[in-house]
Protein backbone atom coordinates (compact mmCIF):
# COMPACT_ATOMS: atom_id res chain seq x y z
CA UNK A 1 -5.33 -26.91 30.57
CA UNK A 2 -7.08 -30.00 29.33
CA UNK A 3 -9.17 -30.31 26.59
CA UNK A 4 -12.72 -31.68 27.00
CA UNK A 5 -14.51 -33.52 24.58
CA UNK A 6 -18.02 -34.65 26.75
CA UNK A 7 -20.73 -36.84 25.92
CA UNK A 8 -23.06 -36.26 22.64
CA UNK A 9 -25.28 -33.72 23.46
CA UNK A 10 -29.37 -34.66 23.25
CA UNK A 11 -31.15 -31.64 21.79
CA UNK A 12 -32.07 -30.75 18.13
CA UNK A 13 -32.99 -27.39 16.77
CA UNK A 14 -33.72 -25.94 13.24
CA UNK A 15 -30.81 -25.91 10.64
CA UNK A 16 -29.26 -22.87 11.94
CA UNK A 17 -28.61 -24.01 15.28
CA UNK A 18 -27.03 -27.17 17.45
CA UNK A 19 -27.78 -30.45 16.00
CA UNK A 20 -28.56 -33.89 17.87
CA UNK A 21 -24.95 -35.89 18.57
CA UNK A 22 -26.71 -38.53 17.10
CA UNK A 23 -27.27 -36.90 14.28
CA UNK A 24 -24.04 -35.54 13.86
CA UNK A 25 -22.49 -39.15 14.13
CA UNK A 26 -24.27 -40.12 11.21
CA UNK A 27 -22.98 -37.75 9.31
CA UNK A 28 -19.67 -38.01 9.69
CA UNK A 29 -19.34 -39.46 5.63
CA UNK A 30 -21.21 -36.40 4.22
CA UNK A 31 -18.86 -33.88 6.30
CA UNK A 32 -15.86 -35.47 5.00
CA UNK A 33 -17.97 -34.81 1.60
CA UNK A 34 -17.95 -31.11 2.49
CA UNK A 35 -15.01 -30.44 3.74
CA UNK A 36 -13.05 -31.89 0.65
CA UNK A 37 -15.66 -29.96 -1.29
CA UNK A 38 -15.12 -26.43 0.77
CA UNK A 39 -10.67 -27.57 0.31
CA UNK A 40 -11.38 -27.89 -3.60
CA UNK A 41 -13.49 -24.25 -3.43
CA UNK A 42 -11.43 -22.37 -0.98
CA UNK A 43 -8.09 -23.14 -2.64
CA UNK A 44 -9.33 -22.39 -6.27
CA UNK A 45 -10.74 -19.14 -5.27
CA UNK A 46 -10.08 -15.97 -7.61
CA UNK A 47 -8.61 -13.39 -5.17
CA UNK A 48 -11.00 -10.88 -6.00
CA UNK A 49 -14.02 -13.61 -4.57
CA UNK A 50 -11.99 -15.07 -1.35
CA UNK A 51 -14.25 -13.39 1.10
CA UNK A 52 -17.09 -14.45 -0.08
CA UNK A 53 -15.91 -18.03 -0.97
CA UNK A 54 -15.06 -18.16 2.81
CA UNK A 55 -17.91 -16.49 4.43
CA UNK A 56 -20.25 -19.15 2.67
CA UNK A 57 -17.46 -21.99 3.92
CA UNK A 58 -18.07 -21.07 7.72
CA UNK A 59 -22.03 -20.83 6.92
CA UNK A 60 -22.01 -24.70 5.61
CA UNK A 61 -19.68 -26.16 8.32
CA UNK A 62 -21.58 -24.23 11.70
CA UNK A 63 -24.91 -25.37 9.54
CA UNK A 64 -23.59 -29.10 9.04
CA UNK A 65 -22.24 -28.91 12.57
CA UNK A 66 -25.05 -27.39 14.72
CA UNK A 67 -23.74 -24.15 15.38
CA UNK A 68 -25.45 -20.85 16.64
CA UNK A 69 -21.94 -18.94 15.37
CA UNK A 70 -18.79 -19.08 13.54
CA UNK A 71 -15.94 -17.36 13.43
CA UNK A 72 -12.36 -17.57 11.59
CA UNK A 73 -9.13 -15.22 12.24
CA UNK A 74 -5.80 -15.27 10.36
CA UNK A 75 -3.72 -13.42 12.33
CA UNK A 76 -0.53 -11.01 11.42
CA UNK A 77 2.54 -13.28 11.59
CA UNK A 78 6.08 -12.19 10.64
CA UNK A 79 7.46 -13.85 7.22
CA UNK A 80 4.30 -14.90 5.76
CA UNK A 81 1.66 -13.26 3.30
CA UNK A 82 -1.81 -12.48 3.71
CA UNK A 83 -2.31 -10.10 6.71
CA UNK A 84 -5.10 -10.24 9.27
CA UNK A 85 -8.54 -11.14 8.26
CA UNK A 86 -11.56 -12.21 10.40
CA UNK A 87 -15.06 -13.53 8.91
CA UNK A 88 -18.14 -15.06 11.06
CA UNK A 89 -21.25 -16.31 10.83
CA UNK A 90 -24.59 -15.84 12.61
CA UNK A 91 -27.58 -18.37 12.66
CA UNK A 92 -30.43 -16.69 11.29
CA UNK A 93 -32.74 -15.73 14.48
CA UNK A 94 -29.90 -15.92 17.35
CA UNK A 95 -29.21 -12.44 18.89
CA UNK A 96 -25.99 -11.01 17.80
CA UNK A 97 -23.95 -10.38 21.40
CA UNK A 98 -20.13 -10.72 21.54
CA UNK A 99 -17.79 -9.04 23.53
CA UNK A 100 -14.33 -9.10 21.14
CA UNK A 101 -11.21 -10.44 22.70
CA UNK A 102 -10.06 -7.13 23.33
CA UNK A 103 -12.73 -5.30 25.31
CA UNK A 104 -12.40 -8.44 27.91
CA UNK A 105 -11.16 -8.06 31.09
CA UNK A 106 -7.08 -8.85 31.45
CA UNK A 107 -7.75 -12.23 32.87
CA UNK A 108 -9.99 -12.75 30.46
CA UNK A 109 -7.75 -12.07 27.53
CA UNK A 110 -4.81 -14.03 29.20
CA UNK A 111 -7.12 -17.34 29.30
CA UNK A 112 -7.53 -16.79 25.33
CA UNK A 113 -4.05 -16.22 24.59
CA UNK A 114 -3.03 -19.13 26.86
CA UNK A 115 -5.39 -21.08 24.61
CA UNK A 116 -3.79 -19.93 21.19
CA UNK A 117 -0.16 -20.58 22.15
CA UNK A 118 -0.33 -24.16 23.59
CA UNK A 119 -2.38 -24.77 19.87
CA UNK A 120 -4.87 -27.21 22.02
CA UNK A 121 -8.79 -27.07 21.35
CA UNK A 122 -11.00 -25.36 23.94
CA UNK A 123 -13.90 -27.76 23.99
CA UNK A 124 -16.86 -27.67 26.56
CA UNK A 125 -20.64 -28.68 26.31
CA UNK A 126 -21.44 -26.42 29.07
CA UNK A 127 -18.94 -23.12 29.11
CA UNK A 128 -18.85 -24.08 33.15
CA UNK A 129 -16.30 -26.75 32.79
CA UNK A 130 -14.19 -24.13 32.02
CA UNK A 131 -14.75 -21.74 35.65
CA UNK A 132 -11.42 -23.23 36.87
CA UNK A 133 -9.27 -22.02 34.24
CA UNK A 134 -10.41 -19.08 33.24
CA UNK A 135 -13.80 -17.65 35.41
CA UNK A 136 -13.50 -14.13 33.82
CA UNK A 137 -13.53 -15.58 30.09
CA UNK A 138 -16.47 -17.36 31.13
CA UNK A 139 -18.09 -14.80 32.77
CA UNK A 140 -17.87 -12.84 29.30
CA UNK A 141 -19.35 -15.77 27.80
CA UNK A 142 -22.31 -16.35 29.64
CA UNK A 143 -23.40 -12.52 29.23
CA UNK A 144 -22.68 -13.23 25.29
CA UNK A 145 -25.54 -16.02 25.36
CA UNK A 146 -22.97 -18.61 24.82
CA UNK A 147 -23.83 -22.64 26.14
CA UNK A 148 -21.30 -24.36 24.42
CA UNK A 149 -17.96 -23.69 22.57
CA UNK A 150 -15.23 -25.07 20.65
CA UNK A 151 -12.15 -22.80 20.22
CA UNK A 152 -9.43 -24.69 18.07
CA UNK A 153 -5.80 -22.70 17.19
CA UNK A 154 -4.60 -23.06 13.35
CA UNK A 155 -1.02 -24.42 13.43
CA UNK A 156 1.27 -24.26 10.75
CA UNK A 157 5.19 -24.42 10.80
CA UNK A 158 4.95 -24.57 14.22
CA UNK A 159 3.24 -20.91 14.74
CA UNK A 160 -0.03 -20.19 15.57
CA UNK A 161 -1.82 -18.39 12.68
CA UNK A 162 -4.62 -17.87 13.55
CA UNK A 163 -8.03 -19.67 15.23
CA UNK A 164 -11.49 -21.02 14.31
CA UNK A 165 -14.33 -21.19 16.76
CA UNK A 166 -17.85 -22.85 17.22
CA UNK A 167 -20.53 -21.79 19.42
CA UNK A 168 -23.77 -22.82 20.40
CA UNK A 169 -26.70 -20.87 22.40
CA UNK A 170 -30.27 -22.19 21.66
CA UNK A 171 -28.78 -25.78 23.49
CA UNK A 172 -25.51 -27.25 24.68
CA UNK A 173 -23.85 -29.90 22.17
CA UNK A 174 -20.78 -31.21 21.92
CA UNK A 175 -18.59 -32.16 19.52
CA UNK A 176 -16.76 -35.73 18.65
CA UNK A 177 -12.77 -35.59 18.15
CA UNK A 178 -12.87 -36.72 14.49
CA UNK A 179 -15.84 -33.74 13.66
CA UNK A 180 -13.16 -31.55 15.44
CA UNK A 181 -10.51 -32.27 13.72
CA UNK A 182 -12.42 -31.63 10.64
CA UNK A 183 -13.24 -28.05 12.01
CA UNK A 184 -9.33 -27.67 12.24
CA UNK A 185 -8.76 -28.43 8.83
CA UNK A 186 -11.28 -26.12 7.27
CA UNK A 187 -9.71 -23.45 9.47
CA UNK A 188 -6.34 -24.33 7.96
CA UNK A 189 -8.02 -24.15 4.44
CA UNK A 190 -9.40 -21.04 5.03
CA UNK A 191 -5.96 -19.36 6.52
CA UNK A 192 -4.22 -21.00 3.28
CA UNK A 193 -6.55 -19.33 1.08
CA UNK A 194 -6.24 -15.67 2.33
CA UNK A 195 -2.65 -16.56 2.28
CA UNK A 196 -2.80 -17.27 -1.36
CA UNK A 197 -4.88 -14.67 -2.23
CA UNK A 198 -2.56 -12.37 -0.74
CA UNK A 199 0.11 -13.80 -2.48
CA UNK A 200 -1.53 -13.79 -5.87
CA UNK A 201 -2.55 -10.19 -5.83
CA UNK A 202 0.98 -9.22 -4.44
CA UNK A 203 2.24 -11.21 -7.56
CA UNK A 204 -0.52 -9.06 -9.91
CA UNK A 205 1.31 -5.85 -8.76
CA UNK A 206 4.84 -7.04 -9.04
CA UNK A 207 3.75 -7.80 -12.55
CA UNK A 208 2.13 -4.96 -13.49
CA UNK A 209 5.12 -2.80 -11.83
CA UNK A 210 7.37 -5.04 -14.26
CA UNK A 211 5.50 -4.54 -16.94
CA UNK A 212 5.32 -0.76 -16.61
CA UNK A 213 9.17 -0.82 -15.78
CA UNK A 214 9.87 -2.84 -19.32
CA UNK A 215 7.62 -0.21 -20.94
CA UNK A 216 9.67 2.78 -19.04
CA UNK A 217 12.72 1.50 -20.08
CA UNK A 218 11.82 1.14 -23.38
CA UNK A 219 10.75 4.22 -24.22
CA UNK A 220 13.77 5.16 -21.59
CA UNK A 221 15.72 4.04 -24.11
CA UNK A 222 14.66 5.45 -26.84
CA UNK A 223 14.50 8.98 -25.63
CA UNK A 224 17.64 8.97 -24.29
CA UNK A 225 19.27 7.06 -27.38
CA UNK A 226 18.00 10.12 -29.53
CA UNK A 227 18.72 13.10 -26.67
CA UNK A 228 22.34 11.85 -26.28
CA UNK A 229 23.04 11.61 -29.69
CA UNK A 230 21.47 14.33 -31.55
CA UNK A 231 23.41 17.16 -29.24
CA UNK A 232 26.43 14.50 -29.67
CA UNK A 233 26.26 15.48 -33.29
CA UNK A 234 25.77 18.64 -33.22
CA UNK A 235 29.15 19.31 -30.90
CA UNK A 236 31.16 17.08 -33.31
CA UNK A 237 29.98 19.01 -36.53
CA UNK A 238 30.71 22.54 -34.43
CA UNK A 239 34.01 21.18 -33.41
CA UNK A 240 35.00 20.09 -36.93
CA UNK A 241 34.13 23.54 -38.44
CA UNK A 242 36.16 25.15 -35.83
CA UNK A 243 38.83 23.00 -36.35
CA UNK A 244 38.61 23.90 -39.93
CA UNK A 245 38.65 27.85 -39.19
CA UNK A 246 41.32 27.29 -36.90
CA UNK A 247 43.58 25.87 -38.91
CA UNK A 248 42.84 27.55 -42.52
CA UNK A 249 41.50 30.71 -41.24
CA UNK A 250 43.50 32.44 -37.98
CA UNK A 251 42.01 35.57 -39.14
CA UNK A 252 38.59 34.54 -38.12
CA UNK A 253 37.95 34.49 -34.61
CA UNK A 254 34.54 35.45 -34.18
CA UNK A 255 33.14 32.45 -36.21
CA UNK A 256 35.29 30.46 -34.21
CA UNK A 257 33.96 31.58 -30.94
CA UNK A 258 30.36 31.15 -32.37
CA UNK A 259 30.97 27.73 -33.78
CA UNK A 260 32.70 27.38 -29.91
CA UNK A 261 29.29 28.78 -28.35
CA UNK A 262 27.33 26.04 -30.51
CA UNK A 263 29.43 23.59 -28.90
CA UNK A 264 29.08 24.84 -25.69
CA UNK A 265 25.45 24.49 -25.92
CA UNK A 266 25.33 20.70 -26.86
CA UNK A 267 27.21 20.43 -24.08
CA UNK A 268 24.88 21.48 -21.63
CA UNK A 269 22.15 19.81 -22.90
CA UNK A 270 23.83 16.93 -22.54
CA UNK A 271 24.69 17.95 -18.87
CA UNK A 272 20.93 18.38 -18.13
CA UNK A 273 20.38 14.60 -19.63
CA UNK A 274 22.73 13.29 -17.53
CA UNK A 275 21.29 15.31 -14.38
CA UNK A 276 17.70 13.77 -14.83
CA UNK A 277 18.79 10.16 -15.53
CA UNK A 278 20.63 10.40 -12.41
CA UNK A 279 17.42 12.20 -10.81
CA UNK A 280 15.15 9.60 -11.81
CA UNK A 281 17.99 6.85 -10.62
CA UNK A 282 17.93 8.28 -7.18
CA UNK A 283 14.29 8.47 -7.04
CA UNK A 284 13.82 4.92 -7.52
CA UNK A 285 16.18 3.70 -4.93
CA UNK A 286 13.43 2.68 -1.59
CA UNK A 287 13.63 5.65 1.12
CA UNK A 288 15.61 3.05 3.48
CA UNK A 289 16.53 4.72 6.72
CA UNK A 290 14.47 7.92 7.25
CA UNK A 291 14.88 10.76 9.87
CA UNK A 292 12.93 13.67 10.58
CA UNK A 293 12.69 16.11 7.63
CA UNK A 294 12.12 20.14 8.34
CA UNK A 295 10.48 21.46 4.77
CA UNK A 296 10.81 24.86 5.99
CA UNK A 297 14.54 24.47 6.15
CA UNK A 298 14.58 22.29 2.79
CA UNK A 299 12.58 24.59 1.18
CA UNK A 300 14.87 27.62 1.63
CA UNK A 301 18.56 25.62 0.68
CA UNK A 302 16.46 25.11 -2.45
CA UNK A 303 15.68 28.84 -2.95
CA UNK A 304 19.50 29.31 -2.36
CA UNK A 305 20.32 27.27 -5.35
CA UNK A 306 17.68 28.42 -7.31
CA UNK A 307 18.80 32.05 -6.94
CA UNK A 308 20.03 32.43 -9.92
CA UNK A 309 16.75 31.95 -11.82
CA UNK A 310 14.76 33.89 -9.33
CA UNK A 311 16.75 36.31 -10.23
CA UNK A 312 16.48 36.30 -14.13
CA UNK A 313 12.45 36.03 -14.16
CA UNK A 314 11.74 38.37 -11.51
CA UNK A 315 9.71 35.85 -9.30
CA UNK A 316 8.62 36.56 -5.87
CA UNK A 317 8.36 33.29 -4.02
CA UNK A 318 6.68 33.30 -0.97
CA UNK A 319 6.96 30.38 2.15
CA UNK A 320 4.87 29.80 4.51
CA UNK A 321 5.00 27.82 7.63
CA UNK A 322 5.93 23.97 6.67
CA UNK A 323 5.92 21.13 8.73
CA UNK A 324 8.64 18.57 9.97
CA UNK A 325 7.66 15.00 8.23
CA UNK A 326 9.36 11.60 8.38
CA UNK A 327 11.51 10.72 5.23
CA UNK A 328 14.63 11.01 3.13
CA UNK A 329 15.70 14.14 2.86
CA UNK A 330 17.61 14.03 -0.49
CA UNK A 331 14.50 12.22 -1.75
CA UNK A 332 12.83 15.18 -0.36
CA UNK A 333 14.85 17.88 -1.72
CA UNK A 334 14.71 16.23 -4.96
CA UNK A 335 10.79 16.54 -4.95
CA UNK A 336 10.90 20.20 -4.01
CA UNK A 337 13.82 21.21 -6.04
CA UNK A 338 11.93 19.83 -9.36
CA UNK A 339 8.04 21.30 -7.80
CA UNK A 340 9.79 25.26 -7.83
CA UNK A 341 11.86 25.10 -10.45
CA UNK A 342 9.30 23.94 -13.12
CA UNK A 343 6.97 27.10 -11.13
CA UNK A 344 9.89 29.40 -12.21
CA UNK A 345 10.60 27.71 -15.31
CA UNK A 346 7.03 27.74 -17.11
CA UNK A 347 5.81 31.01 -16.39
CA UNK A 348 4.02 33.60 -18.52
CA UNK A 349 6.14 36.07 -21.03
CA UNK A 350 3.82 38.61 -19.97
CA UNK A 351 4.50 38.61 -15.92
CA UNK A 352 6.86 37.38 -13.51
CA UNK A 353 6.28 34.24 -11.61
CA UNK A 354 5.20 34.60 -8.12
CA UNK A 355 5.56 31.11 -6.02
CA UNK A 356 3.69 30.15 -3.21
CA UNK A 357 4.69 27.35 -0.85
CA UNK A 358 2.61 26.19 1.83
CA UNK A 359 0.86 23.63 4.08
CA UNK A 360 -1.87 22.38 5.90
CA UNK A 361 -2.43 19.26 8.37
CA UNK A 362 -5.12 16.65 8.00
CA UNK A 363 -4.89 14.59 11.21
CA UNK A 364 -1.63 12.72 10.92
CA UNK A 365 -0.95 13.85 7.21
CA UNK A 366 0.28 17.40 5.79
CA UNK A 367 -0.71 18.53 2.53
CA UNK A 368 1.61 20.98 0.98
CA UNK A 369 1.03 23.18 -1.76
CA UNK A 370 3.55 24.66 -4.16
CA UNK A 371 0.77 27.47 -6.75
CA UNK A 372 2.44 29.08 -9.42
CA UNK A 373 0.81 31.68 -11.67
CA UNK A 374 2.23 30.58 -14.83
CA UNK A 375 1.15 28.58 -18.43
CA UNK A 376 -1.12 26.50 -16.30
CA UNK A 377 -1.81 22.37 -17.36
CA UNK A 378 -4.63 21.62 -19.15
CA UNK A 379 -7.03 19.36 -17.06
CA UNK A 380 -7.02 15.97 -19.21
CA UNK A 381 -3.08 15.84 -18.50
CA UNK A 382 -2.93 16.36 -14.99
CA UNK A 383 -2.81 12.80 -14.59
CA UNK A 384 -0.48 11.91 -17.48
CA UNK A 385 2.24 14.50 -16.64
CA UNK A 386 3.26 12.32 -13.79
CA UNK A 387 4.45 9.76 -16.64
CA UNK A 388 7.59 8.98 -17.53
CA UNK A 389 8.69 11.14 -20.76
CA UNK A 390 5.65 12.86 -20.40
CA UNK A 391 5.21 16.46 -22.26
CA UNK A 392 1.54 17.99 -22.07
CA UNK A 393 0.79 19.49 -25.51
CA UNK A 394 -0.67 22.79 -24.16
CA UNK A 395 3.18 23.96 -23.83
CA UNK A 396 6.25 23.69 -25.96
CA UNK A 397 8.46 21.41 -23.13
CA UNK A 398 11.71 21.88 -22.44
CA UNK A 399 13.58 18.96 -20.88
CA UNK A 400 12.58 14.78 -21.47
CA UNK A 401 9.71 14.93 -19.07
CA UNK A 402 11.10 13.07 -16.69
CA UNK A 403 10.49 15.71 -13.53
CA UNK A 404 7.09 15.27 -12.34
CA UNK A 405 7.86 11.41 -13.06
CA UNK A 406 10.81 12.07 -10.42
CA UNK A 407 8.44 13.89 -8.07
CA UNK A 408 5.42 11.14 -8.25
CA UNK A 409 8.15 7.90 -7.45
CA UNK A 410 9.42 9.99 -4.27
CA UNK A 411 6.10 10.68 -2.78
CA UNK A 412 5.29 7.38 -3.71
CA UNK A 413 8.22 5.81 -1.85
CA UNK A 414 7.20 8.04 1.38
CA UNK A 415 3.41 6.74 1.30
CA UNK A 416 1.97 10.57 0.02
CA UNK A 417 -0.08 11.10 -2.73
CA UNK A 418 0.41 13.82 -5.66
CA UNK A 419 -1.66 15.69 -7.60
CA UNK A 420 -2.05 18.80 -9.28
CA UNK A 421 -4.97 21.37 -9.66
CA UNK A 422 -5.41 24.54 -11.13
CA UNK A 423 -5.65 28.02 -9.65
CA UNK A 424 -7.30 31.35 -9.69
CA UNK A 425 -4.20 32.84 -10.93
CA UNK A 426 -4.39 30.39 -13.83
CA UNK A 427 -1.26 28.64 -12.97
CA UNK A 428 -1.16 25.29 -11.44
CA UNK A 429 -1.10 24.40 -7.63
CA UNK A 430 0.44 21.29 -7.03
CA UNK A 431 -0.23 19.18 -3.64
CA UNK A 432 2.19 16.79 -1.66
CA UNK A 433 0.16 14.82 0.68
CA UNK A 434 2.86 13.55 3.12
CA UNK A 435 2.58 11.28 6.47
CA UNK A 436 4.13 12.72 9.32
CA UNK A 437 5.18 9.20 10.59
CA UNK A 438 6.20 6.55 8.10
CA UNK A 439 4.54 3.21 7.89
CA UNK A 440 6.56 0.17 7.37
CA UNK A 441 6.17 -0.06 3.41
CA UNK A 442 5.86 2.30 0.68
CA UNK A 443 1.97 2.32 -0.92
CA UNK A 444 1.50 5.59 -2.92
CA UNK A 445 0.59 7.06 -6.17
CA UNK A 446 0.17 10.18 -8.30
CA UNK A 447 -3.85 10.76 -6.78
């Protein structure tokens, strides 16, 4: 389809609308003024003031141009940053009708997307020119108000990335090649800038997630430097003693077999070290793969290996229906095994603990609930517990704090959210919010 680039159009309207050709010739200097100004703005925009920095961009050009509107896109292209984003600009005074690309008719939308893939400008002082290639798409813009439009694609590497577009509706005007080509570079600007933007706050995160890493494994450490050794001393004291008795004393076998016990017992403190390192290394490891995950089904192997200390408290736990969700399901496990065991584990001297497990949907997400009735957390560290090493002060804390950190990464890595409430029971009720489908890349948090 070719392009066309008429004669200068005639008429002249106020600042917000199409300017004299004339007039537009003349100021070819004082564009290329503004458009190196709008480069040396756009590209030294703070991410946190891009929209903005671009929104008054496409205001100056369609003023210093003679347009009625203005409109940018960056679209979503595979292997590079910065997402979709779409900004425009009205004329102050010109009715606001457009009918978006994808409420047109199919004809319609095929002329467009012809347009964007060869990368060539759509360029006509009267939208008629174009009946012959694309009569719906014109149709659409006559009932928009539109008299003239330029419609340039933004190349770069060879892809399309996006378009910018010119329109005017008080009168028909036209546009000369080199004013065009400066259109096409300010729409390149502005699709670099989102771009960097993008870039620069995925870069912020990356640094704060190192930064909290370094801190984690610090303190990491430092807990585990201590927690390793301190039981590590206390078996290798035991053992020499009953080493001692064993050798000078025969006689004594009972203060062996408690010096034996002692040992015993370092021991499996160290075993429950080991067993949350290597639960907090497997909840860091990205979900990957993911198949469908029945909770119900999860939920009760879990109960089976927790039988033992179901058993020794006297808890009733009680599950209720639970829905089938996208994910890992040792990731999974891992989240539900820590949520009921620390609702068996921190319960009240003076009752039993009695679990409930349950769920409810919220559109595409399920929310499920694990309530205990037991010590309870104290508001202010409902947030914190989810911390690495954390240990709220309202109870004395078995363990290094490192299972709610567990459960927070995992529903983190499945795009949920976390967070914990109490109850009329005066226990704790902690909620999983969980998509049913998966998205493409992990995005959650404790909430």
């Amino acid at each position: 389809m070719p392009t066309r680039r008429l004669g200068l159009g005639t008429d002249r309207h106020d600042a917000g609308g199409a300017a004299d050709g004339g007039i537009l010739l003349a100021v070819e200097g004082s564009l290329d003024d503004l458009v190196m100004a709008m480069s040396t703005e756009l590209l030294g925009a703070e991410p946190a003031d891009i929209d903005v920095t671009i929104h008054a961009s496409l205001e100056r050009l369609a003023r210093a141009v003679g347009a009625d509107r203005a409109y940018v896109l960056k679209t979503e292209v595979e292997g590079r940053s910065g997402g979709q984003a779409f900004d425009e600009w009205w004329a102050p005074g010109v009715e606001q009708r457009n009918t978006p690309i994808a409420s047109l008719p199919h004809e319609a939308q095929r002329f467009w997307f012809r347009s964007l893939r060869s990368g060539e400008p759509v360029h006509a002082e009267d939208i008629g020119e174009l009946e012959a290639h694309g009569p719906e798409a014109v149709a659409a813009l006559r009932g928009d108000g539109v008299r003239s439009i330029l419609f340039v694609p933004l190349m770069a590497k060879e892809q399309t990335v996006g378009f910018i577009g010119f329109e005017a509706r008080h009168r028909s005007t036209s546009w000369p090649p080199a004013t065009v080509s400066r259109m096409r570079t300010v729409g390149e600007l502005i699709v670099s800038s989102v771009e960097r933007a993008a870039a620069a706050r995925d870069l912020a995160i990356r640094n704060e997630e190192l930064e909290r890493s370094n801190r984690e494994l610090q303190q990491f450490a430092s807990v585990v430097s201590h927690d390793l050794s301190q039981p590590l001393v206390v078996m290798e004291g035991f053992l020499a003693a009953l080493r001692a008795v064993a050798v000078e004393h025969p006689e004594k076998g009972d203060q062996a077999a408690t010096y034996a016990d002692a040992a015993q017992r370092a021991a499996r403190r160290m075993r429950l070290l080991i067993d949350d390192v290597f639960a907090l290394a497997l909840a860091g490891v990205p979900v990957g793969r993911t198949e469908p995950v029945d909770i119900r089904a999860l939920v009760d192997d879990v109960l089976a290996d927790l039988e033992a200390a179901i058993a020794d408290t006297g808890a009733t736990v009680t599950v209720r229906s639970l829905p089938v969700v996208e994910g890992s399901p040792t990731q999974i496990r891992q989240l539900f095994q820590n949520l009921i065991a620390n609702a068996l584990k921190f319960h009240r001297p003076d009752r039993p603990p009695a679990v409930t497990v349950d769920a409810s949907r919220r559109g595409a997400v399920h929310d499920i609930t694990v309530a205990d009735n037991g010590v309870g957390i104290a508001p202010e560290h409902r947030k914190s517990v989810f911390e690495m090493f954390s240990r709220p002060n309202t109870v004395a804390t078995p363990g290094l704090g490192i299972g709610l950190a567990v459960c927070a990464r995992v529903v983190a890595n499945h795009n949920g959210t976390i967070r914990i409430a109490g109850n009329d029971a005066g226990g704790c009720t902690v909620r999983v919010s969980l998509p049913e489908q998966q998205p493409s890349g992990p995005s959650g948090a404790p909430g």
